[in-house]
C-alpha atoms as a PDB file:
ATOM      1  CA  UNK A   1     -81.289  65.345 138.025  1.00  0.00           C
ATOM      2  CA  UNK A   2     -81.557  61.982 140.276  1.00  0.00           C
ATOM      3  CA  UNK A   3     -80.782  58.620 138.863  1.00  0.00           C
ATOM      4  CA  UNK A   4     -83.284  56.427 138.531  1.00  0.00           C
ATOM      5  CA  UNK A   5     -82.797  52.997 140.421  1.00  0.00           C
ATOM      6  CA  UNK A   6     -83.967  50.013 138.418  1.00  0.00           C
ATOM      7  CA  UNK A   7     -84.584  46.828 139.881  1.00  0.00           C
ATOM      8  CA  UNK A   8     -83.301  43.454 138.950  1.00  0.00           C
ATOM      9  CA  UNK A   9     -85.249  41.580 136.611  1.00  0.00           C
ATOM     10  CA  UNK A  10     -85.585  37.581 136.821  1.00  0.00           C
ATOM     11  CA  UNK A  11     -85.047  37.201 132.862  1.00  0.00           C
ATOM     12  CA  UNK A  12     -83.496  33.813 132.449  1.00  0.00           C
ATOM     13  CA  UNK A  13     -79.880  34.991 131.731  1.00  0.00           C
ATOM     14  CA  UNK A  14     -78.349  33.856 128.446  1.00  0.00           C
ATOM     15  CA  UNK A  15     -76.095  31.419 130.603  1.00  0.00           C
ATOM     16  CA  UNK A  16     -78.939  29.559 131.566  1.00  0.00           C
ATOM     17  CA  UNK A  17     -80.700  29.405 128.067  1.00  0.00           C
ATOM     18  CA  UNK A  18     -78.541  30.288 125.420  1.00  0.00           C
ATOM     19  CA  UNK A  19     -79.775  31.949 122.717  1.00  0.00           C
ATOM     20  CA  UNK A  20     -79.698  30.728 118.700  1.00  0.00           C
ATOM     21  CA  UNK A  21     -77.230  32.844 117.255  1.00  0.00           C
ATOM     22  CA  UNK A  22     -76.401  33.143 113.432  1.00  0.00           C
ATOM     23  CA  UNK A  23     -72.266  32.531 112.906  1.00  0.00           C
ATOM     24  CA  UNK A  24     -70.716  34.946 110.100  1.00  0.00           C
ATOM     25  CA  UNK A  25     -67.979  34.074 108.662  1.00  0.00           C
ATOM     26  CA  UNK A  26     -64.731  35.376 110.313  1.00  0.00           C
ATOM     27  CA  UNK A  27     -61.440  36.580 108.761  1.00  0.00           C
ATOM     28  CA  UNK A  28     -58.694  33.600 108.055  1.00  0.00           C
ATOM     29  CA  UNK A  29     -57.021  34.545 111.460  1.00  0.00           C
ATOM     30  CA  UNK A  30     -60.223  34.575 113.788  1.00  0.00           C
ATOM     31  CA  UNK A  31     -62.198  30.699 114.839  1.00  0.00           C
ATOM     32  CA  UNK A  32     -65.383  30.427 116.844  1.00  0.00           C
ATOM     33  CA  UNK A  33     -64.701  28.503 120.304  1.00  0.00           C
ATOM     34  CA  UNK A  34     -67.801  27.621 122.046  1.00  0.00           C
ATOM     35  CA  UNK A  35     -67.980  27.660 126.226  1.00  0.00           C
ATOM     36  CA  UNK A  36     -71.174  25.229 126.005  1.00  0.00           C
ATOM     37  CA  UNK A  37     -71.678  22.408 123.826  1.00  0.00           C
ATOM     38  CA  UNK A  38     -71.260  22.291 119.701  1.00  0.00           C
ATOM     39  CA  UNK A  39     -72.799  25.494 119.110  1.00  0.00           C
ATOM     40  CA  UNK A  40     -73.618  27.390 122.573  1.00  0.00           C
ATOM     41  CA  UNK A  41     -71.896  30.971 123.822  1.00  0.00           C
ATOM     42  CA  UNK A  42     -69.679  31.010 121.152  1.00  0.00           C
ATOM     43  CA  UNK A  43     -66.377  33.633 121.596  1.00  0.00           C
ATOM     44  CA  UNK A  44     -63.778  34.754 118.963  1.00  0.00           C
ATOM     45  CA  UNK A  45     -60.419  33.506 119.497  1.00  0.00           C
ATOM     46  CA  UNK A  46     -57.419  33.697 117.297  1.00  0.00           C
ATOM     47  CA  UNK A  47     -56.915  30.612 115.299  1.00  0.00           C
ATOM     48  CA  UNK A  48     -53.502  31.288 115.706  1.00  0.00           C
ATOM     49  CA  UNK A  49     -52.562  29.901 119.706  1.00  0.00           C
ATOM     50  CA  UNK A  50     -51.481  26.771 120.203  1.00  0.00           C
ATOM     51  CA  UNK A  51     -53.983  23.829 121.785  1.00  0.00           C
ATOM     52  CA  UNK A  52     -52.834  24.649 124.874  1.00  0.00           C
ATOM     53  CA  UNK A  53     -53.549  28.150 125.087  1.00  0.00           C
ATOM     54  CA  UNK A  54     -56.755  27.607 124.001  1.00  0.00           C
ATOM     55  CA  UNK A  55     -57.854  25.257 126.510  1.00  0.00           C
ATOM     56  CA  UNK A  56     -56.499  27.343 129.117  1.00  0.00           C
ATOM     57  CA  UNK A  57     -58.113  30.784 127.574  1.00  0.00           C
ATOM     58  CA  UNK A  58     -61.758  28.473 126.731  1.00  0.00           C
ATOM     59  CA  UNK A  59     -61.133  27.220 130.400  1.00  0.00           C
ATOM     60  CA  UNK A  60     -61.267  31.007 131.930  1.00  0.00           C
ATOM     61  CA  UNK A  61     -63.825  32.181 130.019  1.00  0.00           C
ATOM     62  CA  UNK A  62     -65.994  29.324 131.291  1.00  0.00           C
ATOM     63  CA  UNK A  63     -65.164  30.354 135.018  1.00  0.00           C
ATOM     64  CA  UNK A  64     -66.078  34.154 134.277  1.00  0.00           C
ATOM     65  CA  UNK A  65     -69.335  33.476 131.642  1.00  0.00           C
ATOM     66  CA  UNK A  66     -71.609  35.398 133.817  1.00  0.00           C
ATOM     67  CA  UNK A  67     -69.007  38.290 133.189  1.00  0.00           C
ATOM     68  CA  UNK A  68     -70.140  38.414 129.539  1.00  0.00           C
ATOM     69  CA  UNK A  69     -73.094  40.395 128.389  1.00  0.00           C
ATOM     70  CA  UNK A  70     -74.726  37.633 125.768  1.00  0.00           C
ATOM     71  CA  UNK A  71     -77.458  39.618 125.018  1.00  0.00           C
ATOM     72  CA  UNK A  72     -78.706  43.549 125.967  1.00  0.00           C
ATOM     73  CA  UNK A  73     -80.746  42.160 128.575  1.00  0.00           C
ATOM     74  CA  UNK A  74     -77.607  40.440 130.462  1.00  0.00           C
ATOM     75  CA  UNK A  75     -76.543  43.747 131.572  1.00  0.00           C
ATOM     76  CA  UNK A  76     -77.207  44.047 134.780  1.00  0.00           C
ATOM     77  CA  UNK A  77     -78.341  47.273 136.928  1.00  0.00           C
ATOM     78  CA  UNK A  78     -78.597  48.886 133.238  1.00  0.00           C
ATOM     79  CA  UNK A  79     -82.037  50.031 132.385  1.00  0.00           C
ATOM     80  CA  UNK A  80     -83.434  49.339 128.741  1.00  0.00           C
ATOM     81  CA  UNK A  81     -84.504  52.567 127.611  1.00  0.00           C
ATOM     82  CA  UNK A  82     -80.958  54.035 128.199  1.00  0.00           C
ATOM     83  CA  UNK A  83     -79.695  51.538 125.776  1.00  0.00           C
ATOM     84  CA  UNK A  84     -82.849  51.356 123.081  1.00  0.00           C
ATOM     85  CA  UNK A  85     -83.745  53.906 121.197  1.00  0.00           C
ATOM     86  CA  UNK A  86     -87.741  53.906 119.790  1.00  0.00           C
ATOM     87  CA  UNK A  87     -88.680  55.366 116.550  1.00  0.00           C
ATOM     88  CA  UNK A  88     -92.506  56.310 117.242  1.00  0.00           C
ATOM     89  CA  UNK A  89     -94.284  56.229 113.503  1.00  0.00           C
ATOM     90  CA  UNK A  90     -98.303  57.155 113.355  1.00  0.00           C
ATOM     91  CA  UNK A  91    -100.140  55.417 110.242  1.00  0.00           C
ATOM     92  CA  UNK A  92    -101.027  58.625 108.907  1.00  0.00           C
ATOM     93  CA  UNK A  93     -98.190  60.412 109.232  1.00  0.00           C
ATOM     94  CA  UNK A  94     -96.907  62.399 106.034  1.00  0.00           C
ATOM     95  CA  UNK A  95     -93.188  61.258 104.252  1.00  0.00           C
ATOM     96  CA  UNK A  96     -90.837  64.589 104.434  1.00  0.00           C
ATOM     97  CA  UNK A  97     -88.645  64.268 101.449  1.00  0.00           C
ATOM     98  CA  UNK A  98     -85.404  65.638 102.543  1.00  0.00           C
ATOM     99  CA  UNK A  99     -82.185  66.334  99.745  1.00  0.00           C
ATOM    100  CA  UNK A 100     -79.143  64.630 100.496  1.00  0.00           C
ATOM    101  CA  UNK A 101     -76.449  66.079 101.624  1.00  0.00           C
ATOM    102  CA  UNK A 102     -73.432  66.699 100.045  1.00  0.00           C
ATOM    103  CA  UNK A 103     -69.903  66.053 102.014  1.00  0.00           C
ATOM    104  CA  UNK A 104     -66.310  66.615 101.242  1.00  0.00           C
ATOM    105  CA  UNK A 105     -64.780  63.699  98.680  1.00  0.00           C
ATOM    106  CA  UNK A 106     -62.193  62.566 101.506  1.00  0.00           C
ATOM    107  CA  UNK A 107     -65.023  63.038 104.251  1.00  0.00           C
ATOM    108  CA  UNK A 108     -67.226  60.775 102.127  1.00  0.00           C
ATOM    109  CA  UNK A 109     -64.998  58.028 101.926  1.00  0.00           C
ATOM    110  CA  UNK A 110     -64.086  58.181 105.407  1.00  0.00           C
ATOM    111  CA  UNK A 111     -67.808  57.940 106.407  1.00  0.00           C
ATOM    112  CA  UNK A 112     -68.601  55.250 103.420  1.00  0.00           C
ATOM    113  CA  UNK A 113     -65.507  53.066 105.654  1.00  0.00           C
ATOM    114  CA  UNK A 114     -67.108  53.506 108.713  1.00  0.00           C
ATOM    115  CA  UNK A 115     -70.483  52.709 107.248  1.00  0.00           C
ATOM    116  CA  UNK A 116     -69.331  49.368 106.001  1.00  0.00           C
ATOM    117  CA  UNK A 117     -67.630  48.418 109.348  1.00  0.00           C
ATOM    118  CA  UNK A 118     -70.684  48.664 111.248  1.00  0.00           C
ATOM    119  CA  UNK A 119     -72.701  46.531 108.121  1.00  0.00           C
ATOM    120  CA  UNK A 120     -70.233  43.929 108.554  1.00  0.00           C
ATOM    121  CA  UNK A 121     -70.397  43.589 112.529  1.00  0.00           C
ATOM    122  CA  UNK A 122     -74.083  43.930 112.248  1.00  0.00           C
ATOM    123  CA  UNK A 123     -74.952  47.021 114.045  1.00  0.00           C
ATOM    124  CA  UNK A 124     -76.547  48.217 111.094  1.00  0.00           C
ATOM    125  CA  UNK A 125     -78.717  46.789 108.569  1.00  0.00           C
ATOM    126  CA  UNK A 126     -80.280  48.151 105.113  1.00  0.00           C
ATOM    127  CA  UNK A 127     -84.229  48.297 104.979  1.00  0.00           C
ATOM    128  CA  UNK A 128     -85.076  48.177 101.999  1.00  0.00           C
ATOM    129  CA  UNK A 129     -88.886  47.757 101.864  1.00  0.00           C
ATOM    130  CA  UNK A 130     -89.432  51.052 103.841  1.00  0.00           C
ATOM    131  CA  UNK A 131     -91.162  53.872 102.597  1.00  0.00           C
ATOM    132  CA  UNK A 132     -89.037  55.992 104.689  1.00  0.00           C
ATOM    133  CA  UNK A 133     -86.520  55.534 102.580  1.00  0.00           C
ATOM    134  CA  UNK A 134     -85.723  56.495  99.101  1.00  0.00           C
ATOM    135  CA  UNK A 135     -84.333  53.831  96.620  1.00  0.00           C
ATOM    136  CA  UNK A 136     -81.369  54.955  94.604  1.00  0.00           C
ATOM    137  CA  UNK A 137     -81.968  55.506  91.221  1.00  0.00           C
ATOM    138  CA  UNK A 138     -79.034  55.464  88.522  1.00  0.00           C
ATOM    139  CA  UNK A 139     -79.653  58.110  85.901  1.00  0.00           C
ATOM    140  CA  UNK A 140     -77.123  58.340  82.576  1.00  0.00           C
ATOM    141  CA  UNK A 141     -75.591  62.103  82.270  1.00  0.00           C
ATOM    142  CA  UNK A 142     -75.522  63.760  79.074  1.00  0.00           C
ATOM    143  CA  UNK A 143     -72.591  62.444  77.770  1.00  0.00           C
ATOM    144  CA  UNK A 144     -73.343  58.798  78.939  1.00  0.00           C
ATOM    145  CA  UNK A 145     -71.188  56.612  80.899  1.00  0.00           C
ATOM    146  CA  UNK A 146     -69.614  52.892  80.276  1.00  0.00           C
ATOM    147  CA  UNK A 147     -69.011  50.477  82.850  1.00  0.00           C
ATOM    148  CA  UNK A 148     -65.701  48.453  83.127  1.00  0.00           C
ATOM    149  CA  UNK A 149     -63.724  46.006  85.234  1.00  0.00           C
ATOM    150  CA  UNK A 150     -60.742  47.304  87.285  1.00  0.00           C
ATOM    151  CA  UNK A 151     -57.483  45.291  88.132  1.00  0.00           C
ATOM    152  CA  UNK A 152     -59.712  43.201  91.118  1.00  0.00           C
ATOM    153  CA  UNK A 153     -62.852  42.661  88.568  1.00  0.00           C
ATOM    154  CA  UNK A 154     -65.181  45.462  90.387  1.00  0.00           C
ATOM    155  CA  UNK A 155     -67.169  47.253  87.960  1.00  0.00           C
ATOM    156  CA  UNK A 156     -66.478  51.155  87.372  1.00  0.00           C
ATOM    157  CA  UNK A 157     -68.566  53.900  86.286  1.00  0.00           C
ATOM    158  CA  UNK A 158     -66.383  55.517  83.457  1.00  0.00           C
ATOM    159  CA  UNK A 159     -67.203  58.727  81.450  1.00  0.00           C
ATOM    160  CA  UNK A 160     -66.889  59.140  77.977  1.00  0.00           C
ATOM    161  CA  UNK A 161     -64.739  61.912  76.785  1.00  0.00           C
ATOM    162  CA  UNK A 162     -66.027  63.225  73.202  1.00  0.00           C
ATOM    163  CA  UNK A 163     -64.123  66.178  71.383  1.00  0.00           C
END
């Protein structure tokens, strides 16, 4: 199979106009440093190097900004639909209901991790107003259950044990 060339396209690169971009808040050892004005091209530094260090590492990524993919479409010599990935959907199409499936305890947990990373970083987002997926529904067993605080106040699903 042959690769496809792609030209160059003139999109205004992110340099040039930067984009708005919505600042999370970072852990205690992180800061935002900014190569452009108050609140343009923002980076991730360590809140922990001294002034100088900063200035000089702030000072270098100036020089090399063009170096930094701001957006998808600052790649160059990349084409799009290697990167994006298109979910095609027809109005009419039917909802397959499909049963969840069940992993191993230690396999869940790993996966529930991983799952919460990319949340955080924002790679992934909940929809929750999509008919394409299920909401969850919490249903009492049998024997009922009762919800308490742990030692860091998160609430617990807990059993009751009768006989």
């Amino acid at each position: 199979k042959e690769l496809k060339v792609c030209e160059a396209k003139t999109d205004k690169s992110s340099v040039d106009e930067p984009p708005e971009v919505e600042l999370k808040d970072l852990p205690p050892h992180l800061e935002y440093a900014f190569l452009e004005g108050d609140n343009k091209l923002p980076v991730i530094i360590a809140k922990e190097l001294e002034d100088e260090d900063k200035s000089a590492l702030k000072k270098v990524l100036k020089s090399h900004k063009r170096a930094i993919a701001w957006k998808l479409s600052d790649i160059q010599g990349i084409n799009p639909e290697f990167f994006t990935h298109k979910i095609l959907i027809e109005e009419d199409y039917k909802l397959a209901v499909q049963h969840q499936r069940r992993v191993n305890p230690k396999i869940h947990d790993v996966i529930k991790k991983e799952v919460e990373k990319l949340l955080d970083v924002g790679l992934i987002y909940p929809i929750f107003d999509s008919p394409w997926v299920s909401p969850v529904h919490c249903v009492t067993k049998k024997g009922g259950f009762t919800i308490v605080d742990n030692e860091e106040n998160e609430l617990i699903p807990t059993r009751l044990v009768t006989g």
